[in-house]
Each structure stands twice: as structure tokens, then as C-alpha cells.
C-alpha atoms as a PDB file:
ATOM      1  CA  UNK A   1     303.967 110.080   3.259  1.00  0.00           C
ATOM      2  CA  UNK A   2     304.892 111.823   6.435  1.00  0.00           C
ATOM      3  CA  UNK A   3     304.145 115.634   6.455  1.00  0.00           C
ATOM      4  CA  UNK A   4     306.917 117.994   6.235  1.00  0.00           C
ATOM      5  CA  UNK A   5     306.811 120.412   8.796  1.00  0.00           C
ATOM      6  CA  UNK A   6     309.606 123.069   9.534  1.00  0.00           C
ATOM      7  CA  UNK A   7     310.736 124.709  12.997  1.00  0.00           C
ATOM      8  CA  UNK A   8     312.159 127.557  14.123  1.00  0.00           C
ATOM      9  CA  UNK A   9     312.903 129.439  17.045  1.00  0.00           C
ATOM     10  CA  UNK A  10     314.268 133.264  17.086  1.00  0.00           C
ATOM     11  CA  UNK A  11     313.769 134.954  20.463  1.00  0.00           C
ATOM     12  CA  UNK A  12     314.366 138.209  22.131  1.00  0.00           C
ATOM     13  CA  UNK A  13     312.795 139.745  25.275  1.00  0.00           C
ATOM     14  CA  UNK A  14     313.175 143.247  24.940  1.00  0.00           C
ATOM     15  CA  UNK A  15     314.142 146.308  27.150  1.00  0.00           C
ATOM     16  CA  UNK A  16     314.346 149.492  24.908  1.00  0.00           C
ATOM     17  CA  UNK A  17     315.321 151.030  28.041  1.00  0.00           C
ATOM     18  CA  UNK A  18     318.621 148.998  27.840  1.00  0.00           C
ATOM     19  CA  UNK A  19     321.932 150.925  26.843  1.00  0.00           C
ATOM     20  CA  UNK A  20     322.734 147.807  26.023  1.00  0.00           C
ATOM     21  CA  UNK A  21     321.986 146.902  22.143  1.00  0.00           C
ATOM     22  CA  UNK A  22     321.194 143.480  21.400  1.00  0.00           C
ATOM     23  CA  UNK A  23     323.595 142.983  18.033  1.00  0.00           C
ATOM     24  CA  UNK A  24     324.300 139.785  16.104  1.00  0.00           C
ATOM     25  CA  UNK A  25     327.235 138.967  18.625  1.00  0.00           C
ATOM     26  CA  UNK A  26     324.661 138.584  21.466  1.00  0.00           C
ATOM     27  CA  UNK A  27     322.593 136.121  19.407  1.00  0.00           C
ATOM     28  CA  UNK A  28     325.994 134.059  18.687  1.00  0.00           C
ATOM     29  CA  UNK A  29     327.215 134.204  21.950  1.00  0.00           C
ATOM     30  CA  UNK A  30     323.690 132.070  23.404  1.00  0.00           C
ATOM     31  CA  UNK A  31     324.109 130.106  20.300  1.00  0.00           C
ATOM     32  CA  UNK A  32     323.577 129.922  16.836  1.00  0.00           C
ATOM     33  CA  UNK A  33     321.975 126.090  15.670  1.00  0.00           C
ATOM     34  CA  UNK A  34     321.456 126.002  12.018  1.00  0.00           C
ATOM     35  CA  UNK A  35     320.018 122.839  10.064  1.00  0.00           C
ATOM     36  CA  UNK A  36     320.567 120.017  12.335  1.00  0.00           C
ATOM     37  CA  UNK A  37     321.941 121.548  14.783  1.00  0.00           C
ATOM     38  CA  UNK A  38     319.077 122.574  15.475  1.00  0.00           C
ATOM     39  CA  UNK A  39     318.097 119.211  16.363  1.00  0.00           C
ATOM     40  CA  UNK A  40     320.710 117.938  18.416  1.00  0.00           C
ATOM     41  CA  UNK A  41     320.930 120.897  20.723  1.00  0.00           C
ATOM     42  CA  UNK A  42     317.129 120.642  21.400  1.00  0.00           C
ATOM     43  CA  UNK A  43     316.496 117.388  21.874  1.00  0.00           C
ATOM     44  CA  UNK A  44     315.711 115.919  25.416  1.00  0.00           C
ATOM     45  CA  UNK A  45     315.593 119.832  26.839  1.00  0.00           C
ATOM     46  CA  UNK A  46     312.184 121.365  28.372  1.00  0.00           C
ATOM     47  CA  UNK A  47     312.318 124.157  25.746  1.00  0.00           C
ATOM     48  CA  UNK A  48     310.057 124.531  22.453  1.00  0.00           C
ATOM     49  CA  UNK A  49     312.655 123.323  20.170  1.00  0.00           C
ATOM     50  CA  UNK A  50     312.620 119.664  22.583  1.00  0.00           C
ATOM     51  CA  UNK A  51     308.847 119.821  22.680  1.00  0.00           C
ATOM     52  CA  UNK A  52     308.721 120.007  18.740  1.00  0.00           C
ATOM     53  CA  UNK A  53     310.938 117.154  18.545  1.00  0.00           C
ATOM     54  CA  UNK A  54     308.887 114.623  20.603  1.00  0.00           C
ATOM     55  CA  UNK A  55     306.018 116.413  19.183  1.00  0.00           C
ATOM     56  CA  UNK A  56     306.805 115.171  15.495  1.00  0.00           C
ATOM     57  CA  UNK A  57     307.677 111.784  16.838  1.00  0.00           C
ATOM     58  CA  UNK A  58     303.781 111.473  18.245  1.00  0.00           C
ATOM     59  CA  UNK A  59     302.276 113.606  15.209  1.00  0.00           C
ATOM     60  CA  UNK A  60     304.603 111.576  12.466  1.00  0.00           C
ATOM     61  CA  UNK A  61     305.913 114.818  10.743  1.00  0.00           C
ATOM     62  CA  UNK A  62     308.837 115.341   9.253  1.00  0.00           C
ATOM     63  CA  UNK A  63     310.270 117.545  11.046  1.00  0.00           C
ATOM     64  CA  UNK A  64     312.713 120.197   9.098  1.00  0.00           C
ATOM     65  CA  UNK A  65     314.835 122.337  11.323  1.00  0.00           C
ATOM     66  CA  UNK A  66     315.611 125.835  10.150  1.00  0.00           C
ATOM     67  CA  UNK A  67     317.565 127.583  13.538  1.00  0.00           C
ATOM     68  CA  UNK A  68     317.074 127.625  16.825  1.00  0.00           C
ATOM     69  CA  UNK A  69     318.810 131.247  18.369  1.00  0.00           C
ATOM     70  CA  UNK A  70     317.873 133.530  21.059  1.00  0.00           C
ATOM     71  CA  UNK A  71     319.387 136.133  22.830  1.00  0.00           C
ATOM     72  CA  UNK A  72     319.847 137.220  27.119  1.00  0.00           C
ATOM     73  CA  UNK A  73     317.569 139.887  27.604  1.00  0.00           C
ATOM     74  CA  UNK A  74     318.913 143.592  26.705  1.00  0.00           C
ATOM     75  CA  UNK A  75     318.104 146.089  24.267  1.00  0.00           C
ATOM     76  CA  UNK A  76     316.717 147.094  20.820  1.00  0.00           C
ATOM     77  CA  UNK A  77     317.260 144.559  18.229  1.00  0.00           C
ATOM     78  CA  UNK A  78     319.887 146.019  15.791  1.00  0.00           C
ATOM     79  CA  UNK A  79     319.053 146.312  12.529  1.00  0.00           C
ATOM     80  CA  UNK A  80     321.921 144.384  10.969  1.00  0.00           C
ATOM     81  CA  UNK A  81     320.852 141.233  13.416  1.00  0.00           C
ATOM     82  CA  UNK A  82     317.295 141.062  12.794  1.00  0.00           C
ATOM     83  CA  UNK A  83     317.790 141.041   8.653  1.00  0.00           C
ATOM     84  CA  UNK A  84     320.725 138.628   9.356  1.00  0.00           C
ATOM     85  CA  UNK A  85     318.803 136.200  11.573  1.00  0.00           C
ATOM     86  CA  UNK A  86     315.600 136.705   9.237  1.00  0.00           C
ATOM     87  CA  UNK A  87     317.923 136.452   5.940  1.00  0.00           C
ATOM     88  CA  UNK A  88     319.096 132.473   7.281  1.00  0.00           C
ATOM     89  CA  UNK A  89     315.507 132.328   8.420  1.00  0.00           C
ATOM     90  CA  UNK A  90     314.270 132.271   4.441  1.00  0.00           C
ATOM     91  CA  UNK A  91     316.607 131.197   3.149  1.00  0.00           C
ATOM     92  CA  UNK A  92     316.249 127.710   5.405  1.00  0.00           C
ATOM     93  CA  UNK A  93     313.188 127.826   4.257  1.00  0.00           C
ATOM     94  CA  UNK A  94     313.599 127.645   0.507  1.00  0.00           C
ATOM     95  CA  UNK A  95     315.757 125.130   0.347  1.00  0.00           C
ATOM     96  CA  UNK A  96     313.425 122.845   2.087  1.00  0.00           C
ATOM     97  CA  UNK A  97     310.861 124.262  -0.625  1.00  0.00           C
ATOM     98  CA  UNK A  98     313.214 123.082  -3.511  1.00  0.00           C
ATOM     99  CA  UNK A  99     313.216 119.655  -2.216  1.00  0.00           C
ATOM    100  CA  UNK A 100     309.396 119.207  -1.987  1.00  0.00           C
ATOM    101  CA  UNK A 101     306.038 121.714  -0.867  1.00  0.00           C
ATOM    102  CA  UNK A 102     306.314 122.452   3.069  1.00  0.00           C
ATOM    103  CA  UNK A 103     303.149 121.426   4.823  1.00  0.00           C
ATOM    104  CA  UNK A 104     303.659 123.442   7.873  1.00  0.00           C
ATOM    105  CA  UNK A 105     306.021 125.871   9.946  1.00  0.00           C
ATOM    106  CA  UNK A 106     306.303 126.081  13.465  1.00  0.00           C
ATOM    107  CA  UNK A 107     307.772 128.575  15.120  1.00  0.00           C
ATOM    108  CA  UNK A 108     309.445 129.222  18.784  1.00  0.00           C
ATOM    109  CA  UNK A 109     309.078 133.061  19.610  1.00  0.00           C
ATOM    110  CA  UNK A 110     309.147 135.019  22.470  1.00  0.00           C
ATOM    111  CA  UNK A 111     306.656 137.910  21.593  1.00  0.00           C
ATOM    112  CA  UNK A 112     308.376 140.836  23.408  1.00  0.00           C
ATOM    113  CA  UNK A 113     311.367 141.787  20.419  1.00  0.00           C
ATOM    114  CA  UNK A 114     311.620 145.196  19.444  1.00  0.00           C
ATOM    115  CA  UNK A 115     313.773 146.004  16.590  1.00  0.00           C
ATOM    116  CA  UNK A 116     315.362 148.880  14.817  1.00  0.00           C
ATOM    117  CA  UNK A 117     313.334 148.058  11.703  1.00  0.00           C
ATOM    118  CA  UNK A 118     310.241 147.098  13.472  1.00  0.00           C
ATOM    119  CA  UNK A 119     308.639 147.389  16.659  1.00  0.00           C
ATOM    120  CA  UNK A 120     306.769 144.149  16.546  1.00  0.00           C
ATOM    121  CA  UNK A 121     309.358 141.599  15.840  1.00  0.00           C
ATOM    122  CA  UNK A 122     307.328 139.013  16.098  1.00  0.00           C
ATOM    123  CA  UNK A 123     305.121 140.486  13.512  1.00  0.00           C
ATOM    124  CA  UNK A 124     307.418 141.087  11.770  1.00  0.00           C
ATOM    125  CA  UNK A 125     308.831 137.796  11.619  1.00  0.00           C
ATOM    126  CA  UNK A 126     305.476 135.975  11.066  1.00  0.00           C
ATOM    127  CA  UNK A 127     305.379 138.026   8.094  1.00  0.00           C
ATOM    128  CA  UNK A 128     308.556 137.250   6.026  1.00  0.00           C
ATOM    129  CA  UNK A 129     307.467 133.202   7.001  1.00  0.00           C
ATOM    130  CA  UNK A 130     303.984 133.962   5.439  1.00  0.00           C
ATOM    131  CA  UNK A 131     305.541 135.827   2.230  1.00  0.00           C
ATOM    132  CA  UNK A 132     307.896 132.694   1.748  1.00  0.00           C
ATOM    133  CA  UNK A 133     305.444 130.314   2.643  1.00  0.00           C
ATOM    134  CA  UNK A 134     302.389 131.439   1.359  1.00  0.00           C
ATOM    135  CA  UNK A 135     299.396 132.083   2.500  1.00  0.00           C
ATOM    136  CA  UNK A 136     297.997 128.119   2.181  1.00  0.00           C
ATOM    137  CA  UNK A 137     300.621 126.573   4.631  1.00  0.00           C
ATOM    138  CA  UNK A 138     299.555 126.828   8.595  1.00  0.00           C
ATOM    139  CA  UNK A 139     301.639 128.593  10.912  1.00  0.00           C
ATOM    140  CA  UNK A 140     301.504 127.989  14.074  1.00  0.00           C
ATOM    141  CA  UNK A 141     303.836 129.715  17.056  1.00  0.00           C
ATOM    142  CA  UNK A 142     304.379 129.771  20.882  1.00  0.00           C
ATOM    143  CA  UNK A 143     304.746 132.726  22.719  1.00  0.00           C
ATOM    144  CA  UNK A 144     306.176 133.427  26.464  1.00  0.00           C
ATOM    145  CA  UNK A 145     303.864 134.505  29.083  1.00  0.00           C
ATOM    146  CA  UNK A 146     305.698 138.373  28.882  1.00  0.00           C
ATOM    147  CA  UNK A 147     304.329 138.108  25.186  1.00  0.00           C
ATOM    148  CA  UNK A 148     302.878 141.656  23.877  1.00  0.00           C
ATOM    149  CA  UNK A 149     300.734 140.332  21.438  1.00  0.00           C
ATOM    150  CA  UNK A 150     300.096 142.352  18.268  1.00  0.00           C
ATOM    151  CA  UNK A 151     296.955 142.148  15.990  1.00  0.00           C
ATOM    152  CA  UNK A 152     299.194 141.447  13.578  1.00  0.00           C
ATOM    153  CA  UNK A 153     300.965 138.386  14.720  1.00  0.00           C
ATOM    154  CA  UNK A 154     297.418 137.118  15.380  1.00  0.00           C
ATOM    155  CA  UNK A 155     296.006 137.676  11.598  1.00  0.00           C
ATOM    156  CA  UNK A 156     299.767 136.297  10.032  1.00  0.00           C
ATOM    157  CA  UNK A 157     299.777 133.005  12.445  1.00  0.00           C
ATOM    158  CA  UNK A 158     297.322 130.160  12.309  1.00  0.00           C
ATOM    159  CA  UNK A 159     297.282 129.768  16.210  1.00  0.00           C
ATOM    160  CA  UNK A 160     299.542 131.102  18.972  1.00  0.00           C
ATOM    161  CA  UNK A 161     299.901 129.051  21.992  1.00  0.00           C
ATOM    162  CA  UNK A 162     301.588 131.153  24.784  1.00  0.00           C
ATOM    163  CA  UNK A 163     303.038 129.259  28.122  1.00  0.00           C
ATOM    164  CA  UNK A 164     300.992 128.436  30.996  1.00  0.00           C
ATOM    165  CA  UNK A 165     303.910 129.050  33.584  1.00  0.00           C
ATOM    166  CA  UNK A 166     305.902 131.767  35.412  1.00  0.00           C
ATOM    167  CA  UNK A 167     308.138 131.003  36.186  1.00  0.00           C
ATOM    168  CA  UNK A 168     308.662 129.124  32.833  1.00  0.00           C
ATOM    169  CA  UNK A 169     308.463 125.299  33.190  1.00  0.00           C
ATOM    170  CA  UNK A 170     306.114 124.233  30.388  1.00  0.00           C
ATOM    171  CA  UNK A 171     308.425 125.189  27.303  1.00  0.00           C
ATOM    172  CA  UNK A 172     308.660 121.397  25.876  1.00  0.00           C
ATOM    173  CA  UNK A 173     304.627 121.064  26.357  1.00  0.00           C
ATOM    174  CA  UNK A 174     303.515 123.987  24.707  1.00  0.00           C
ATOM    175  CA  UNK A 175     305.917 122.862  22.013  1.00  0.00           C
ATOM    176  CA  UNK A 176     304.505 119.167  21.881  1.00  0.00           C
ATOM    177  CA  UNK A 177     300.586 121.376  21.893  1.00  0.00           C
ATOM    178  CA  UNK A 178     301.811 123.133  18.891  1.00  0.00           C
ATOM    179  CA  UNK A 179     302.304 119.986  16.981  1.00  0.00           C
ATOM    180  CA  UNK A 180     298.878 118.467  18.140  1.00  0.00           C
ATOM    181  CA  UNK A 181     297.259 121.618  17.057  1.00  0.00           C
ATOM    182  CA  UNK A 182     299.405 121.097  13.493  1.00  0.00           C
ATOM    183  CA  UNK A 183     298.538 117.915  13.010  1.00  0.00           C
ATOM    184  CA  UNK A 184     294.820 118.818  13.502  1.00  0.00           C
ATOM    185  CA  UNK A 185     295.215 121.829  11.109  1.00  0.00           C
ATOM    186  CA  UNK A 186     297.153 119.139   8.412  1.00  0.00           C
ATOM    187  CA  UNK A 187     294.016 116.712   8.522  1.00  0.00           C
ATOM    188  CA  UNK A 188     291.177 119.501   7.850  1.00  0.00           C
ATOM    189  CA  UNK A 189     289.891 119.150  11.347  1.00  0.00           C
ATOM    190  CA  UNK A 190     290.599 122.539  12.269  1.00  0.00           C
ATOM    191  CA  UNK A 191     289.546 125.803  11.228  1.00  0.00           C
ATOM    192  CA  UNK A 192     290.703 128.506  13.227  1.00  0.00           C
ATOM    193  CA  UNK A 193     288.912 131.536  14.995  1.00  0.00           C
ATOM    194  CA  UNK A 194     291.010 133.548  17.354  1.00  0.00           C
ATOM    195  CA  UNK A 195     290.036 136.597  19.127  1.00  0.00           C
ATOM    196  CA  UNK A 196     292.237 138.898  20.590  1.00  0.00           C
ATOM    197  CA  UNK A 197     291.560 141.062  23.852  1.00  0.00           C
ATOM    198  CA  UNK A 198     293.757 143.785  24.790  1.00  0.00           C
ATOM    199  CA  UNK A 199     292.463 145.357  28.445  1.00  0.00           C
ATOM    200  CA  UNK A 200     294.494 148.582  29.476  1.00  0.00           C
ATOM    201  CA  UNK A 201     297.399 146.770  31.976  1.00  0.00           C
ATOM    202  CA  UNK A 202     300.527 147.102  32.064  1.00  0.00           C
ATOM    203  CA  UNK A 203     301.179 144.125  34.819  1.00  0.00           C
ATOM    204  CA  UNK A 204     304.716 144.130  36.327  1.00  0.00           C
ATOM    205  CA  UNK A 205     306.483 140.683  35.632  1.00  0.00           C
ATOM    206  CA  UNK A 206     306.837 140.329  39.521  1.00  0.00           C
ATOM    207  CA  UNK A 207     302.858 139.818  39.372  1.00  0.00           C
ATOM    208  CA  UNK A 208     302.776 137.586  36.989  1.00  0.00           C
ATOM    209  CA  UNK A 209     303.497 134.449  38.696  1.00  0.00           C
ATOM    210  CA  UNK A 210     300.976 131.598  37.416  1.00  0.00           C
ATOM    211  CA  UNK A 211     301.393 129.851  41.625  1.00  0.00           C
ATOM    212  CA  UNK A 212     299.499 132.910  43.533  1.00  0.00           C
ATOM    213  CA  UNK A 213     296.919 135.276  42.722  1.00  0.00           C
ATOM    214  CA  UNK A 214     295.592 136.909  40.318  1.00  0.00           C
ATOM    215  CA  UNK A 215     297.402 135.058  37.442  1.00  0.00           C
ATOM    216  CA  UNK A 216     296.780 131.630  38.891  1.00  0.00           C
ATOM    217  CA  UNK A 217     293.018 131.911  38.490  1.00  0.00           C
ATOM    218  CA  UNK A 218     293.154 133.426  35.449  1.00  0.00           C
ATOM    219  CA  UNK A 219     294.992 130.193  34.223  1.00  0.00           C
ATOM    220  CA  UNK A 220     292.604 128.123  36.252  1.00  0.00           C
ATOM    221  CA  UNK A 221     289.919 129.785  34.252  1.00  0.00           C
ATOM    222  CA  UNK A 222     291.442 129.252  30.827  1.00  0.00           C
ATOM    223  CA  UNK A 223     292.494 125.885  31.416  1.00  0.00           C
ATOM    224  CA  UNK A 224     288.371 125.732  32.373  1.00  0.00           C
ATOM    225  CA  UNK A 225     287.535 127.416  29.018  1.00  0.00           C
ATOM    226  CA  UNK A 226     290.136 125.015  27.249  1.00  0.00           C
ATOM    227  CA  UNK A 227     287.538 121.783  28.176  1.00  0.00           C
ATOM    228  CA  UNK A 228     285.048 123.153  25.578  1.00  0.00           C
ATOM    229  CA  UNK A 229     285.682 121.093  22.598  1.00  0.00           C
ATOM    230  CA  UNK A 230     284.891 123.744  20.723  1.00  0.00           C
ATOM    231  CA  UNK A 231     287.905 125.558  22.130  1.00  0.00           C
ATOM    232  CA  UNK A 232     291.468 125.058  21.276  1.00  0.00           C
ATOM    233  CA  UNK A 233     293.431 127.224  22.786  1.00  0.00           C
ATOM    234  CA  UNK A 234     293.380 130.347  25.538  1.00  0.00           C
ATOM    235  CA  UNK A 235     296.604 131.764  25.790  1.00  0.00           C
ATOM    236  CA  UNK A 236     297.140 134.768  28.502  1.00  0.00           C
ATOM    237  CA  UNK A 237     299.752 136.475  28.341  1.00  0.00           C
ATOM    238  CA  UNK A 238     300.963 139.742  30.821  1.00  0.00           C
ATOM    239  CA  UNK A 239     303.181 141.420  28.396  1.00  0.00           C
ATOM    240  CA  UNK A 240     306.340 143.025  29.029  1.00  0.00           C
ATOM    241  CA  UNK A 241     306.261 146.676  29.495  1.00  0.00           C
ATOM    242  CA  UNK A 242     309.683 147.727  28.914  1.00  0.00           C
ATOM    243  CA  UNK A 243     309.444 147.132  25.618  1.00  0.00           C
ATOM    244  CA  UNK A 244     307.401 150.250  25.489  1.00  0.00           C
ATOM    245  CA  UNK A 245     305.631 149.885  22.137  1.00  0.00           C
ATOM    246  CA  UNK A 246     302.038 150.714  21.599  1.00  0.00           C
ATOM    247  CA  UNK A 247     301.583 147.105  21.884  1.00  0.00           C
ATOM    248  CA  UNK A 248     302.885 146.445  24.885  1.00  0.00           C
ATOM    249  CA  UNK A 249     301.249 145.285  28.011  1.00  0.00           C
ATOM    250  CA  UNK A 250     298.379 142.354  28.993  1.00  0.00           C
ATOM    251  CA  UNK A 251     296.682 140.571  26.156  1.00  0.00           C
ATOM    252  CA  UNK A 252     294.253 137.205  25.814  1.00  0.00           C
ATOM    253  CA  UNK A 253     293.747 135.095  22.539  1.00  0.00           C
ATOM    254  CA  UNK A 254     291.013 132.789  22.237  1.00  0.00           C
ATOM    255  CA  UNK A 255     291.333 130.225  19.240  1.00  0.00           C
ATOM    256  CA  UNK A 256     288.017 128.312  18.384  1.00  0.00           C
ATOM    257  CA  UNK A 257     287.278 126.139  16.287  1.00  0.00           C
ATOM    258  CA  UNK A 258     285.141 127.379  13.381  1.00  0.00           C
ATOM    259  CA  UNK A 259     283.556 129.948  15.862  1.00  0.00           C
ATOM    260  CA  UNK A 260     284.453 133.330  15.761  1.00  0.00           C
ATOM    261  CA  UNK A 261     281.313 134.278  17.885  1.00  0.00           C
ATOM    262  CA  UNK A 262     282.474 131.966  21.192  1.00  0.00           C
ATOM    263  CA  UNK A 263     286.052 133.459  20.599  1.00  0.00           C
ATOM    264  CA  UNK A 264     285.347 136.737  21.083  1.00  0.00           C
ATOM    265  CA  UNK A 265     282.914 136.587  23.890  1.00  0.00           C
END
């Protein structure tokens, strides 16, 4: 029996110095795909949603789609749009819990939203999927590069896989990675050990491009570290300052497998 495996995407890039709120109009006006709509407006597109599709064609899930929304980049997160969003968030995911156990969730997020309820939105989504879930089904996310990654989002998710790319062209392939790294989770193969690093930057996005130095070479060097079978994932990401929260700014996660030790060195 194929494994059941949901997706979702919900993704913000946050300025808080924006006068500009981001409100549940902003998220409806990029689009709003609930169900199978999810599907159809994902498929054969270079973003997570399309890489989670072909993804569960290679891996054999079967895939479940929740939503698929972002939002242009602006400002805080209003209150009333982050419960809304998070509200059709659950409740996609128990009805697909009435019809049979969930084996896995994957989710698209940025890693930069800041809400009104929550500075890490990210955290704080991973943590209404693990409290409906619970805490026996993997999780496993993508991230953009401008990702401030929290402690938290690292402890709630399985594995994060953050792009390679700035500018962004490897949307679909860190999707389709997230569903190798499922499947391997689903089997028993893979027991996860990620590290976090957090050194004191605060990068600007203009020197973040992954084609010139210094990014490039730190790519070069995790795509390096990523040849050590005992390594499944190095995700850098240079954060995104104007979302001013204490976790903002340049952050590394190093998933092992079964190795906390070689993570965190």
C-alpha cells in the first residue's frame, strides 16, 4: 500500500519594516489552492509544490495536498491571516486523518515570516503540524536561502532542506530531495541528527548570490560535505535581516544520519 504523505506550502518573506501589513487579502490575491488545487496549479512548475509532485511519482507516495499559498513580500503577518491560513492548514489535515493514519507531511516554507502572534512563523507553523500530527509522523520542510532558522523549527521538523540557489532556480529539486529524504525516513533507513550553527551575520541579500564569492564556496563546500554517506543534508542559509527578530540573520544545519557528533562539528 502506497504511503500517504501530505503537502503543504504557506510562505511569507518578511519586512517588519514594511507599512505595508501582509493581511489575508494579500495571501488571496497570489492565490489560494486548497485540496486539489493544490495539485493542478503545481504541477509541471520549478517550485516545491511541482518538485513534490514528481517527487511522489519516483517515491510512490500518496501524495495528499492540503494548500499551497504564499504571499509578495511586505509586512508583519496579521494576526487574523496567520490563524486563518493555519485554521485550513489543520483542518486539511484531519480530514485526511479520518480517512486513514498519515505517514508523512511535507511542507513548502519560506523561513523568514514574522507574525503578529509569533515571531517565528515557521516555528510556529511546524508546531500546530506536530500537535495534529503527532509526534511519530516525520516532517520534513524546505526553506529559502533568506531562511532565519530558529532552534525551534529545527527540534519540531525531521529535516529541513533549504535551496542551493540565489537567485532561486532549484525550487522543484529541493522539493523532489524532500521526498527522497521521506521515503528514506518511511523505510527506517534514516535517523536524523541535525545541528544547527548560528555565527553572528547579518549578510545583505545582495551578497548572497550562490554564482560569486563568498556564498558560492560555501555551497561548493556543502555540496563537498553532502558526499559523506553519512551526511544527508547541509543546508546554508543567509537569513533575511529585515525581519528583525532575535533569530534573524546567517544560519547552517547539518542533518546526519544517526550522528549527532559529525553534525555538529
Amino acid at each position: 500500500m502506497a504511503r500517504r504523505v501530505a503537502a503543504a506550502q504557506i510562505a511569507h518573506e518578511t519586512n517588519v519594516f514594511s507599512s505595508v501589513p501582509t493581511d489575508f487579502n494579500a495571501f488571496l490575491a497570489s492565490g489560494l489552492h486548497i485540496g486539489r488545487e493544490a495539485i493542478t496549479s503545481g504541477l509541471d512548475t520549478n517550485s516545491e509544490f511541482g518538485g513534490f509532485i514528481e517527487g511522489a511519482i519516483a517515491q510512490g507516495f500518496d501524495l495528499l495536498p492540503i494548500m499551497a499559498v504564499w504571499a509578495t513580500p511586505s509586512g508583519m503577518v496579521t494576526a487574523d491571516a496567520i490563524e486563518r491560513l493555519s485554521a485550513l492548514l489543520v483542518a486539511g489535515l484531519r480530514e485526511q486523518m479520518l480517512e486513514a493514519p498519515l505517514d508523512g507531511v511535507l511542507l513548502a516554507l519560506h523561513g523568514a515570516m514574522v507574525t503578529e502572534i509569533d515571531d517565528d512563523g515557521e516555528g510556529y507553523l511546524l508546531q500546530i503540524v506536530r500537535e495534529t500530527v503527532g509526534p511519530g509522523v516525520p516532517i520534513v520542510a524546505t526553506l529559502d536561502l533568506h531562511a532565519n532558522i530558529s532552534p525551534r523549527m529545527v527540534a519540531l521538523a525531521d529535516v529541513l532542506i533549504g535551496y542551493d540557489t540565489y537567485p532561486h532556480v532549484d525550487m522543484a529539486e529541493r522539493g523532489e530531495e524532500a521526498c527522497a529524504v521521506m521515503a528514506r525516513l518511511l523505510s527506517g533507513e534514516l535517523l536524523p541528527t541535525p545541528a544547527l550553527r548560528r555565527p553572528p551575520l547579518l549578510p545583505t541579500s545582495q551578497r548572497m548570490t550562490t554564482g560569486r564569492m563568498p556564498m558560492r564556496s560555501l555551497m561548493e563546500q556543502a555540496h563537498s560535505m553532502e558526499e559523506d554517506p553519512r551526511v544527508v543534508n547541509v543546508t546554508i542559509a543567509g537569513g533575511f535581516p529585515p525581519s528583525d527578530t532575535a533569530d534573524a540573520g546567517f544560519g547552517v544545519v547539518v542533518t546526519t544520519h544517526d550522528d549527532p557528533g559529525l553534525a555538529g562539528e
